[in-house]
PDB file of N, CA and C in Angstrom:
ATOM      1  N   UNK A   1      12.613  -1.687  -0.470  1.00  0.00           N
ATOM      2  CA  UNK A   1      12.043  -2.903  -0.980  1.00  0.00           C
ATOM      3  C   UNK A   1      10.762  -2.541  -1.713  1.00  0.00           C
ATOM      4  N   UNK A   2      10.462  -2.465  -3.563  1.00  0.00           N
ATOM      5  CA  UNK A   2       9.358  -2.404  -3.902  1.00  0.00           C
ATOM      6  C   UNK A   2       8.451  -3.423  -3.608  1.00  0.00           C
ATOM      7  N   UNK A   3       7.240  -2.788  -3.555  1.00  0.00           N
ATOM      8  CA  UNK A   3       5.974  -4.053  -3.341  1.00  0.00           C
ATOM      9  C   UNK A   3       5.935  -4.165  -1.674  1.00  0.00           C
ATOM     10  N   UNK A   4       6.137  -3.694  -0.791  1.00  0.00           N
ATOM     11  CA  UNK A   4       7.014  -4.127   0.694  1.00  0.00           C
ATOM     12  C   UNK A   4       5.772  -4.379   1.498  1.00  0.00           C
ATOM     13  N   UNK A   5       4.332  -3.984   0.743  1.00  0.00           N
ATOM     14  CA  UNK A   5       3.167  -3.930   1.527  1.00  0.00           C
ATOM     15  C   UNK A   5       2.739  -5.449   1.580  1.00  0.00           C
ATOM     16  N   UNK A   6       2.587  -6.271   0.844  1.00  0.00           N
ATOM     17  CA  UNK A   6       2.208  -7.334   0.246  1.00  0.00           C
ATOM     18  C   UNK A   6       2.969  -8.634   0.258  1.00  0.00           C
ATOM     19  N   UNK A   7       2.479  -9.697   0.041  1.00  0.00           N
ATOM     20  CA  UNK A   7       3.181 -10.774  -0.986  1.00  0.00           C
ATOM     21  C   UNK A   7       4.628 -11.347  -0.600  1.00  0.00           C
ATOM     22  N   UNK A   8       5.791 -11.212  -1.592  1.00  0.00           N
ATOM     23  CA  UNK A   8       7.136 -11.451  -1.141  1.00  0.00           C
ATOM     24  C   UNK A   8       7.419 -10.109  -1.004  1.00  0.00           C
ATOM     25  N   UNK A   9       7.373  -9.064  -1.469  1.00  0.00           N
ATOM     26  CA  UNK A   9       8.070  -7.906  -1.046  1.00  0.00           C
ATOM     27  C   UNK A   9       7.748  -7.802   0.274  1.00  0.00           C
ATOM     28  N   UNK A  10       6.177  -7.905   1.148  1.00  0.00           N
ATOM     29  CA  UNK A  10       6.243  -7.838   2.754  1.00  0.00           C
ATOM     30  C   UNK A  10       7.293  -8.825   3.568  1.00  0.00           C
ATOM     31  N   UNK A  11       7.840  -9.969   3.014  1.00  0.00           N
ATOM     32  CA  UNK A  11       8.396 -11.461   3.158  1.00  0.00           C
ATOM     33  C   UNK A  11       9.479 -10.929   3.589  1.00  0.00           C
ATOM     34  N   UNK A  12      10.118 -10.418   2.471  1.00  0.00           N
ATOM     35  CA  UNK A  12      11.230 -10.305   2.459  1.00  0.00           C
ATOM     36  C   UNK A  12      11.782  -8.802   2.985  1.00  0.00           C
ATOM     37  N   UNK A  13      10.715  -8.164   3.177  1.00  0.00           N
ATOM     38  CA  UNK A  13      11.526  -6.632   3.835  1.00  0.00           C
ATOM     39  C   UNK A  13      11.020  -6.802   5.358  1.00  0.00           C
ATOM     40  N   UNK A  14      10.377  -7.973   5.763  1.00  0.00           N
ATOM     41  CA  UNK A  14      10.241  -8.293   7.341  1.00  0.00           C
ATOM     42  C   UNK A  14      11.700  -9.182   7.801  1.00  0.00           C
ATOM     43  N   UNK A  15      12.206 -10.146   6.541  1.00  0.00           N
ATOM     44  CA  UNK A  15      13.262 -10.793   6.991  1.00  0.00           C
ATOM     45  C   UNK A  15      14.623  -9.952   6.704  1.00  0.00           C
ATOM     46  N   UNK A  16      14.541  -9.417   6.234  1.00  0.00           N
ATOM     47  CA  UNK A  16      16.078  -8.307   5.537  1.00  0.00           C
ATOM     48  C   UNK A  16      15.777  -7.365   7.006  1.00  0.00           C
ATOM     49  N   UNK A  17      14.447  -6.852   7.664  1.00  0.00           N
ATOM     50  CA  UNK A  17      14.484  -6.281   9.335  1.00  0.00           C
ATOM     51  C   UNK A  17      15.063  -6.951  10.137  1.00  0.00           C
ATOM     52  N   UNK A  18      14.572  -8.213  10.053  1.00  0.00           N
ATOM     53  CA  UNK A  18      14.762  -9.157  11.228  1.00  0.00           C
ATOM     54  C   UNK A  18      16.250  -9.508  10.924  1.00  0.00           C
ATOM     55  N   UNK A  19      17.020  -9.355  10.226  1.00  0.00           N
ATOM     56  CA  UNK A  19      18.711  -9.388  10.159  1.00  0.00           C
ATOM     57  C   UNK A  19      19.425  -8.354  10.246  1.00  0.00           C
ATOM     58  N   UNK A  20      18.602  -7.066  10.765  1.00  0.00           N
ATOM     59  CA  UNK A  20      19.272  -5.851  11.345  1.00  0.00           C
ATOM     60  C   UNK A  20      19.843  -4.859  10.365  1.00  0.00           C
ATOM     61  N   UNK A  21      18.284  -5.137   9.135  1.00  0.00           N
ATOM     62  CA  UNK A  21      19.157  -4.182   7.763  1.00  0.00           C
ATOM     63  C   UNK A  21      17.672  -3.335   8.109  1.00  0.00           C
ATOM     64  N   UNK A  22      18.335  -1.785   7.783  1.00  0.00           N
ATOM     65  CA  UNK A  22      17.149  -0.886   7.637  1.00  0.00           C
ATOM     66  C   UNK A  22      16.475  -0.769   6.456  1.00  0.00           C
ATOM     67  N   UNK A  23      15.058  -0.991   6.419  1.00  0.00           N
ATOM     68  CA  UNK A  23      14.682  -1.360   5.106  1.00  0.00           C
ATOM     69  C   UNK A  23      13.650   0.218   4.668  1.00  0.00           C
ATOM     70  N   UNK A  24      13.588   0.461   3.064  1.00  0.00           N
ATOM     71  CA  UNK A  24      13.035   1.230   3.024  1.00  0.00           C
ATOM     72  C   UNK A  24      12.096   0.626   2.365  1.00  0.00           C
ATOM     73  N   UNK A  25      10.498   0.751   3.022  1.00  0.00           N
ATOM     74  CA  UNK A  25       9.094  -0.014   2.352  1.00  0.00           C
ATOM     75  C   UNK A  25       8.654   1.123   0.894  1.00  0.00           C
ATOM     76  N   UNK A  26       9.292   0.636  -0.022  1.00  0.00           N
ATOM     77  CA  UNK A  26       8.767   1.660  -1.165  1.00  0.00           C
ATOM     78  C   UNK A  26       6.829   1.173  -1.961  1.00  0.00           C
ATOM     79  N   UNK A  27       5.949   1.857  -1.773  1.00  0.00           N
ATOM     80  CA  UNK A  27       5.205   1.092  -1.795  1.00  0.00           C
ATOM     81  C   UNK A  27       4.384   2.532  -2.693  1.00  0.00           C
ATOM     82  N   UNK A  28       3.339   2.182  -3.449  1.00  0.00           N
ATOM     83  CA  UNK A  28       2.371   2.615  -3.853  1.00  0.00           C
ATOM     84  C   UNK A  28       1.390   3.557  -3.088  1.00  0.00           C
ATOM     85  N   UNK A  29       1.017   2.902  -2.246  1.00  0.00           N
ATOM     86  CA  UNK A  29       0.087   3.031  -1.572  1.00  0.00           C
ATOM     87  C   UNK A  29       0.694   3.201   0.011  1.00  0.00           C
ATOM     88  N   UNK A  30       0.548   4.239   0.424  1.00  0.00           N
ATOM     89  CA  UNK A  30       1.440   4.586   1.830  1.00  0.00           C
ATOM     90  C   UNK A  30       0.909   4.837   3.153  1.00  0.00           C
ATOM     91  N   UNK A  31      -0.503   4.258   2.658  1.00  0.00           N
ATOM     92  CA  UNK A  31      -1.158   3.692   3.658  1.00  0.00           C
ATOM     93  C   UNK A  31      -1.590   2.694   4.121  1.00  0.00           C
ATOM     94  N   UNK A  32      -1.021   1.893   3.139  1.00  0.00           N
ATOM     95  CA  UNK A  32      -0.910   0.057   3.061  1.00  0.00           C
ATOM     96  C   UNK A  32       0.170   0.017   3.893  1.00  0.00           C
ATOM     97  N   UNK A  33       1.714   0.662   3.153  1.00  0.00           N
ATOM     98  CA  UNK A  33       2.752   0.794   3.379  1.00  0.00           C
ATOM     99  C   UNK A  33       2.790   1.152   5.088  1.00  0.00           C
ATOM    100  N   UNK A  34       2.438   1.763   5.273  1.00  0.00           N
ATOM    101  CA  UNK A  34       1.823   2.081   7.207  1.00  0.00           C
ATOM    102  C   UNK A  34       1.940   1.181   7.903  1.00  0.00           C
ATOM    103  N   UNK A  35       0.372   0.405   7.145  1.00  0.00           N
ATOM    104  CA  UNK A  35       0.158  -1.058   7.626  1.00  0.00           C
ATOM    105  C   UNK A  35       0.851  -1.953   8.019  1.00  0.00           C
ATOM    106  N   UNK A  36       1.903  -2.052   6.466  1.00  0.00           N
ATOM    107  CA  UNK A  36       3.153  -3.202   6.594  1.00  0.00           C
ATOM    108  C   UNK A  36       3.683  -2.457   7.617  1.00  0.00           C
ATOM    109  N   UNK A  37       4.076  -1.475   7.846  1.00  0.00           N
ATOM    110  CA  UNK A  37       5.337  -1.516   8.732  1.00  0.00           C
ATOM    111  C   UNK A  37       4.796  -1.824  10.105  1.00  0.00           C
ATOM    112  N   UNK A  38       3.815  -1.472  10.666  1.00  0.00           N
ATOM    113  CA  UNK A  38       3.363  -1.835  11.821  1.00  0.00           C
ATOM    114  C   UNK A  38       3.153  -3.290  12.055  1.00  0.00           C
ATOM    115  N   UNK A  39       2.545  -4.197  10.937  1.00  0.00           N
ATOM    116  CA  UNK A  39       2.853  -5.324  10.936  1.00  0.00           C
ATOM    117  C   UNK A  39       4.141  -6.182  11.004  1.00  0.00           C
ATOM    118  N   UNK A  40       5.268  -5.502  10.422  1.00  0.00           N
ATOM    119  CA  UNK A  40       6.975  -5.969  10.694  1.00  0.00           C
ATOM    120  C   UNK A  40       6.829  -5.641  12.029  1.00  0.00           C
ATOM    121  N   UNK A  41       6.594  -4.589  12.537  1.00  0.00           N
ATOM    122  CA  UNK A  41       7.485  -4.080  13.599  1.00  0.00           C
ATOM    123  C   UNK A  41       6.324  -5.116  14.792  1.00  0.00           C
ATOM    124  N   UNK A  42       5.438  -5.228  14.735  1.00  0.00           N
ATOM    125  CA  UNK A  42       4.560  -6.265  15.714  1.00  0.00           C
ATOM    126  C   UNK A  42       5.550  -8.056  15.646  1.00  0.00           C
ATOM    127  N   UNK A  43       6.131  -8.004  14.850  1.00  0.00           N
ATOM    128  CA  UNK A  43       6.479  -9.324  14.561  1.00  0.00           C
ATOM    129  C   UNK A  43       8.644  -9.230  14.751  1.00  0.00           C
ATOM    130  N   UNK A  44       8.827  -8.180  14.613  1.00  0.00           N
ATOM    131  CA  UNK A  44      10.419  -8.020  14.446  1.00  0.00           C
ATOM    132  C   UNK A  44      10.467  -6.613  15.524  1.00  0.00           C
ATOM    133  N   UNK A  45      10.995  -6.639  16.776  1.00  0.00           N
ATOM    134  CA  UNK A  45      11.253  -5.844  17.439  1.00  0.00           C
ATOM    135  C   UNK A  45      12.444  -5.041  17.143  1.00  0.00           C
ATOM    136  N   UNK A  46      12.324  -3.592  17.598  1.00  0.00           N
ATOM    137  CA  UNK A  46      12.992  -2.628  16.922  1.00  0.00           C
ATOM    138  C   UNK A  46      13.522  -2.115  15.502  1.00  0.00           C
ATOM    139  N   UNK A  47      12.486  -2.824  14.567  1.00  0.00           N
ATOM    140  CA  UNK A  47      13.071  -2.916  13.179  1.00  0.00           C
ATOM    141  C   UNK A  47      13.166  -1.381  12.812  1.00  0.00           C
ATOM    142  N   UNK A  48      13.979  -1.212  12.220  1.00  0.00           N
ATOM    143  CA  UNK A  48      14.223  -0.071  11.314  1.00  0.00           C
ATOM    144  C   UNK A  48      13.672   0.256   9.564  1.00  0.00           C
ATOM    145  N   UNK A  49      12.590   0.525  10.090  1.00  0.00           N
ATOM    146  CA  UNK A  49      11.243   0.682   8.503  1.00  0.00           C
ATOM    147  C   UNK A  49      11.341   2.165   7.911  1.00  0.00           C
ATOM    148  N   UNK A  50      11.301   2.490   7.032  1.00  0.00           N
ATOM    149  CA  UNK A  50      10.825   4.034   6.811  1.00  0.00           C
ATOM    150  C   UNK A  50       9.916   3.447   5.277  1.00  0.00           C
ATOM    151  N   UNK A  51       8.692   4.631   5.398  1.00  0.00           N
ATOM    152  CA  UNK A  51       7.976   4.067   4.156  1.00  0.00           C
ATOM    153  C   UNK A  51       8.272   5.040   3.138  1.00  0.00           C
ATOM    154  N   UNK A  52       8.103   5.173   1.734  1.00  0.00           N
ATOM    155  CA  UNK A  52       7.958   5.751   0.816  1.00  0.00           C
ATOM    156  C   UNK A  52       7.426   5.600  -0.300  1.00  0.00           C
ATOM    157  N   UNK A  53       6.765   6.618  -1.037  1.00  0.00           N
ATOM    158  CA  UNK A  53       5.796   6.572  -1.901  1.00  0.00           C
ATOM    159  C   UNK A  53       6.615   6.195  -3.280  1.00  0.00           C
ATOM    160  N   UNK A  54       6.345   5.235  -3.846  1.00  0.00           N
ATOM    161  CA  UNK A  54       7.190   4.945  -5.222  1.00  0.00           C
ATOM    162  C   UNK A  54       6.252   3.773  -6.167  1.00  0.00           C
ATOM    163  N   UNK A  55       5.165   4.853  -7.383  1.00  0.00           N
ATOM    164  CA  UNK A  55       4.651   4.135  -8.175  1.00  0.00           C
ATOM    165  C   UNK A  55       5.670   3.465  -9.629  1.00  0.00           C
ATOM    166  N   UNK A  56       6.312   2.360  -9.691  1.00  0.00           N
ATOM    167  CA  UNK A  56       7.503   1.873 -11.056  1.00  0.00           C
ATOM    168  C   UNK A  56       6.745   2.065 -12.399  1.00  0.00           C
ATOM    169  N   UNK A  57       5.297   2.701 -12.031  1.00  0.00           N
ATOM    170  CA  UNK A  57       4.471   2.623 -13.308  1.00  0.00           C
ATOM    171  C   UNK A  57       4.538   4.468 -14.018  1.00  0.00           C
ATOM    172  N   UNK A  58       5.126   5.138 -12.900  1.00  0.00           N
ATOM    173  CA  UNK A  58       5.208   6.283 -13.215  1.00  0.00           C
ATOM    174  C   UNK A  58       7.360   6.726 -13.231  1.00  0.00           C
ATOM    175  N   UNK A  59       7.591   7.156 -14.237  1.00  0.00           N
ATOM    176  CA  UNK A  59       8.410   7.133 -14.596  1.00  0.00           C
ATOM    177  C   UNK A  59       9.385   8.601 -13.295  1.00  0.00           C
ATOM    178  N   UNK A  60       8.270   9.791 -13.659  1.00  0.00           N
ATOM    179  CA  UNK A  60       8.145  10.870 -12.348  1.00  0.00           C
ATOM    180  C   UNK A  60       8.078  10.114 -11.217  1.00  0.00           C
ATOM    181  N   UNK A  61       7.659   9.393 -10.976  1.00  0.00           N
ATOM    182  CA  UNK A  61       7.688   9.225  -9.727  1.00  0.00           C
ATOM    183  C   UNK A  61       9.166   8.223  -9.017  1.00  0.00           C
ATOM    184  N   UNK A  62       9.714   7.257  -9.993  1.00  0.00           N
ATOM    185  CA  UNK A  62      10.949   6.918  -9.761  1.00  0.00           C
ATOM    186  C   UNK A  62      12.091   7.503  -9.270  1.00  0.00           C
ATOM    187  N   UNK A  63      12.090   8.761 -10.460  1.00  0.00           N
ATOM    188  CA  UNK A  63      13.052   9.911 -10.724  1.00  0.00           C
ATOM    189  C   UNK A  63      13.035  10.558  -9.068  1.00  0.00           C
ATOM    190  N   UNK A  64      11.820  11.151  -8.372  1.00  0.00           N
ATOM    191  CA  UNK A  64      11.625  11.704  -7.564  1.00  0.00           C
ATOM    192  C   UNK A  64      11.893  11.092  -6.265  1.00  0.00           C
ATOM    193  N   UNK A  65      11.223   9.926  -6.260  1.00  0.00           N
ATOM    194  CA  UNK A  65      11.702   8.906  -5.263  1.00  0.00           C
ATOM    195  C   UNK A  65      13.555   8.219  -4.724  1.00  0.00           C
ATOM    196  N   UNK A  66      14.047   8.256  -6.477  1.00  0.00           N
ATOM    197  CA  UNK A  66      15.346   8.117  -6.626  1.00  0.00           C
ATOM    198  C   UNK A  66      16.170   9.736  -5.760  1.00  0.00           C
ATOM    199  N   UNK A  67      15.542  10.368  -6.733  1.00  0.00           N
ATOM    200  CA  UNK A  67      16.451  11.735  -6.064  1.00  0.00           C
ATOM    201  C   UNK A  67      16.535  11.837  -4.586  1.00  0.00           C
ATOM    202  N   UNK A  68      15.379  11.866  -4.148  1.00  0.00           N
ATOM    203  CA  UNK A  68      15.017  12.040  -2.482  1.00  0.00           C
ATOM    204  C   UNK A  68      15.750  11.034  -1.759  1.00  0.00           C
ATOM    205  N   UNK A  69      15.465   9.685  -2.123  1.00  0.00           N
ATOM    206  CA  UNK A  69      16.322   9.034  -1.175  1.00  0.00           C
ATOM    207  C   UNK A  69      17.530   8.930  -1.897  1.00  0.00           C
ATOM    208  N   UNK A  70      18.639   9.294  -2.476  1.00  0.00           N
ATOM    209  CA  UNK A  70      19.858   9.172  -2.300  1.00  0.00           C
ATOM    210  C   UNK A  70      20.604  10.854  -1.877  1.00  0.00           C
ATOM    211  N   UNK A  71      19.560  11.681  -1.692  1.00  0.00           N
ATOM    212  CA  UNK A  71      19.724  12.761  -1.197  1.00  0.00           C
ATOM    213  C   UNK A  71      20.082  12.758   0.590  1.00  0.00           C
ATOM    214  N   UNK A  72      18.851  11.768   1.037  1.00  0.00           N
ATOM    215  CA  UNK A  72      18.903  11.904   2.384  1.00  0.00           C
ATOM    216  C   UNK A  72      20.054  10.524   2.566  1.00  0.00           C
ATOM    217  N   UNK A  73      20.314  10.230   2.043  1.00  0.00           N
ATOM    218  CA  UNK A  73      20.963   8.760   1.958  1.00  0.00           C
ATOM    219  C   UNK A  73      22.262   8.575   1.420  1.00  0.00           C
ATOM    220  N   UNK A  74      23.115   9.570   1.105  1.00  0.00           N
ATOM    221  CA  UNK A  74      24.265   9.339   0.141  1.00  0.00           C
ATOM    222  C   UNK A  74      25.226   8.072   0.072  1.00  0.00           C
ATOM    223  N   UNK A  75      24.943   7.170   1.163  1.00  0.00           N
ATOM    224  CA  UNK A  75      25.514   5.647   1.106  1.00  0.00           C
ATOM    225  C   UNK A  75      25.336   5.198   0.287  1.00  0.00           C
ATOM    226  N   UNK A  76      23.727   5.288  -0.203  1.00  0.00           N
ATOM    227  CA  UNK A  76      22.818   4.396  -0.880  1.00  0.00           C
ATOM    228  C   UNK A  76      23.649   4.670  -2.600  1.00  0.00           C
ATOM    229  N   UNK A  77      24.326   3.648  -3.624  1.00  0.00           N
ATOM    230  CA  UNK A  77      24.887   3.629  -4.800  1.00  0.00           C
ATOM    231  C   UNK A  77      23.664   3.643  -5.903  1.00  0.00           C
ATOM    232  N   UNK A  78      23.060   4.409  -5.869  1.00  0.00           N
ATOM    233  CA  UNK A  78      22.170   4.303  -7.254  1.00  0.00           C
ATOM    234  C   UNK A  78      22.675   3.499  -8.368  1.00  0.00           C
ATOM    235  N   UNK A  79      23.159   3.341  -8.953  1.00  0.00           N
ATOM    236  CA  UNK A  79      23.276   2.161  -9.888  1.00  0.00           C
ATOM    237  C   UNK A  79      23.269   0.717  -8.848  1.00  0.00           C
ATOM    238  N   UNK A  80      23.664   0.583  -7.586  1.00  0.00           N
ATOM    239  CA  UNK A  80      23.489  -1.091  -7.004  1.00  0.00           C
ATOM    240  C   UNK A  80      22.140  -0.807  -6.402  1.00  0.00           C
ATOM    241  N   UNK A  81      21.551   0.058  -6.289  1.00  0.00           N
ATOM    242  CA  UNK A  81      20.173   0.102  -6.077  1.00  0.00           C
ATOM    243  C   UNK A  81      18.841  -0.421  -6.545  1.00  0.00           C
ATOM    244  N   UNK A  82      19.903  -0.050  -8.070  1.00  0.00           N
ATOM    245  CA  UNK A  82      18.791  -0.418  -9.202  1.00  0.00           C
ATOM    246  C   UNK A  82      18.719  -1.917  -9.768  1.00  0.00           C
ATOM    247  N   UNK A  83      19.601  -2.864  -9.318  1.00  0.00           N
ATOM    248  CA  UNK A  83      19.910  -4.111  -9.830  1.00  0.00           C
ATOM    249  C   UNK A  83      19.010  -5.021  -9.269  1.00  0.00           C
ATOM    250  N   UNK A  84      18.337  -4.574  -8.026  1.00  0.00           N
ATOM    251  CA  UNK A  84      16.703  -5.441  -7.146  1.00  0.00           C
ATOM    252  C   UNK A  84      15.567  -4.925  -8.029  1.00  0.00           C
ATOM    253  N   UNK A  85      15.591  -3.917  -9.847  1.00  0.00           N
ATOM    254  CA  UNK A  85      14.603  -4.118 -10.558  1.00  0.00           C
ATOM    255  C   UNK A  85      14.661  -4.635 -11.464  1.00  0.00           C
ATOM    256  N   UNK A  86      15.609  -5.375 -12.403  1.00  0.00           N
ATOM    257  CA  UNK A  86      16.474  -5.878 -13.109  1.00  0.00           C
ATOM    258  C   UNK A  86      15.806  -7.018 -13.497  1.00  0.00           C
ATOM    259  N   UNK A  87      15.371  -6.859 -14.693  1.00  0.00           N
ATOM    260  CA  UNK A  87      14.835  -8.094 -15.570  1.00  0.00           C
ATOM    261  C   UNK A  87      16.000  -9.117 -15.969  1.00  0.00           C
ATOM    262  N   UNK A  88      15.753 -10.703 -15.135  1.00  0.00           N
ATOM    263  CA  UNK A  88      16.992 -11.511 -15.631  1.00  0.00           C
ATOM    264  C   UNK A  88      16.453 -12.461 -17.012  1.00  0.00           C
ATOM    265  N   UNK A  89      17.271 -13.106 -17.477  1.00  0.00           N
ATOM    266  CA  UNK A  89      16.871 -14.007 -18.370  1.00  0.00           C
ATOM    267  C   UNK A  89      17.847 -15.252 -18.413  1.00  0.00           C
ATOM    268  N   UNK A  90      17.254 -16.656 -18.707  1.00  0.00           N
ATOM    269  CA  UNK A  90      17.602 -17.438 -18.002  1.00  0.00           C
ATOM    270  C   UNK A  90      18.671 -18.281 -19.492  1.00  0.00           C
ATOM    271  N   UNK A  91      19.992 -17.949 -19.144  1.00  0.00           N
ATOM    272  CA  UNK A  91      20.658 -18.263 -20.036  1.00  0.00           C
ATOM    273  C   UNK A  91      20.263 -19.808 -20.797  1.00  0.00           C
ATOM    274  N   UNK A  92      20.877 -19.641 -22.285  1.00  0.00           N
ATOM    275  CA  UNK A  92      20.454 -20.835 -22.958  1.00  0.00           C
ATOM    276  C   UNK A  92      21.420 -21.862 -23.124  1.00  0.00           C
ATOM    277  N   UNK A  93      21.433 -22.807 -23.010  1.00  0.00           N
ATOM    278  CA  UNK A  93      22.448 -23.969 -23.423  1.00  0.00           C
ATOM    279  C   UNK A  93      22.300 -24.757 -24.841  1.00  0.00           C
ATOM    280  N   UNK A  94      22.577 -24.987 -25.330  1.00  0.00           N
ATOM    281  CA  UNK A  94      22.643 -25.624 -26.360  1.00  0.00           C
ATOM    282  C   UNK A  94      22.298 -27.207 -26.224  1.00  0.00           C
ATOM    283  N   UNK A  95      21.599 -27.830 -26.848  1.00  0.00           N
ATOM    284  CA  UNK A  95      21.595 -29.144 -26.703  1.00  0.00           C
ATOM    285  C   UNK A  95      21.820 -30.042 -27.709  1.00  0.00           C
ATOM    286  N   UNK A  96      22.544 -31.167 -27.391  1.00  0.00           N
ATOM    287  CA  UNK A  96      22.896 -32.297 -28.538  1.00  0.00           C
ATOM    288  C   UNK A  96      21.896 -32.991 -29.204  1.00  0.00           C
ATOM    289  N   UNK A  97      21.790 -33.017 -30.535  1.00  0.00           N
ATOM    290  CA  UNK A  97      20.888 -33.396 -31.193  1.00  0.00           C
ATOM    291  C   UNK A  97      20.662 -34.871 -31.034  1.00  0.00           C
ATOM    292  N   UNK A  98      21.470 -35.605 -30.542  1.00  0.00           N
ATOM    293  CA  UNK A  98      21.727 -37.291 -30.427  1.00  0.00           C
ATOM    294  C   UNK A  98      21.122 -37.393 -28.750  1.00  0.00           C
ATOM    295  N   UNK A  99      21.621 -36.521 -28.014  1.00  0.00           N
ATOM    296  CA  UNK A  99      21.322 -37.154 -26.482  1.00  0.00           C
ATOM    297  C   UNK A  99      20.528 -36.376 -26.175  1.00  0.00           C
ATOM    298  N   UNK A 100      20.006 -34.939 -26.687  1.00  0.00           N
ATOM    299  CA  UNK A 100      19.073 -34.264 -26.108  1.00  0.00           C
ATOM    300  C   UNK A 100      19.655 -33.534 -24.507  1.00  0.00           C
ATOM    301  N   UNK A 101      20.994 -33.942 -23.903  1.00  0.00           N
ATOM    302  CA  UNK A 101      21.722 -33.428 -23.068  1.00  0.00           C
ATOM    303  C   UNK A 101      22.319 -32.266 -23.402  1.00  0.00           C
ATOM    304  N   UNK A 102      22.417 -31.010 -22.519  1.00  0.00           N
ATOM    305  CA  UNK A 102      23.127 -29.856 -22.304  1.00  0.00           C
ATOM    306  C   UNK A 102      24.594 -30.129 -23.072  1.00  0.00           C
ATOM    307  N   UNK A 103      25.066 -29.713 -24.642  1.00  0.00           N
ATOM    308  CA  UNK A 103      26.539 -30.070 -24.548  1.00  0.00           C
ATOM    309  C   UNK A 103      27.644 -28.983 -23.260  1.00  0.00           C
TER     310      UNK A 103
END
């Protein structure tokens, strides 16, 4: 989970624990990342956390982060991995010039 220290990324890699998924806290800062996990695990008993260092601003550091964990991890599908960084865009509809409604 990027961001996993913070915000919704802490949100949501405490509730993806608390449903018995092992989460990996990919975080910047891996002593924040610490933090969070001790904070899940105070709040979600027996969660399954591992932290790792992964800046998205460094391109090396993706690559490296990518390699390592699907190394120790070969479950893990690198391409469905990558679809939780995935810029969406919010399809367009067309609208009727008379009703101003979605045709």
């Amino acid at each position: 989970m990027t961001g996993a220290n913070s915000g919704l990324g802490l949100v949501t890699a405490t509730e993806l624990a608390r449903h018995g998924a092992r989460v990996v806290l990919a975080v910047r800062d891996t002593a924040a990342g610490e933090q969070a996990r001790e904070g899940i695990r105070a709040t979600v008993a027996g969660a399954d956390l591992e932290v790792r260092e992964l800046d998205l601003a460094s391109l090396t550091s993706v690559r490296t982060f990518a390699k390592e964990l699907t190394a120790e991890h070969p479950e893990i599908d690198p391409p469905s991995a990558s679809n939780s960084t995935a810029v969406c865009a919010i399809p367009v509809r067309p609208f009727s010039a008379s009703s101003r409604t979605p045709e």
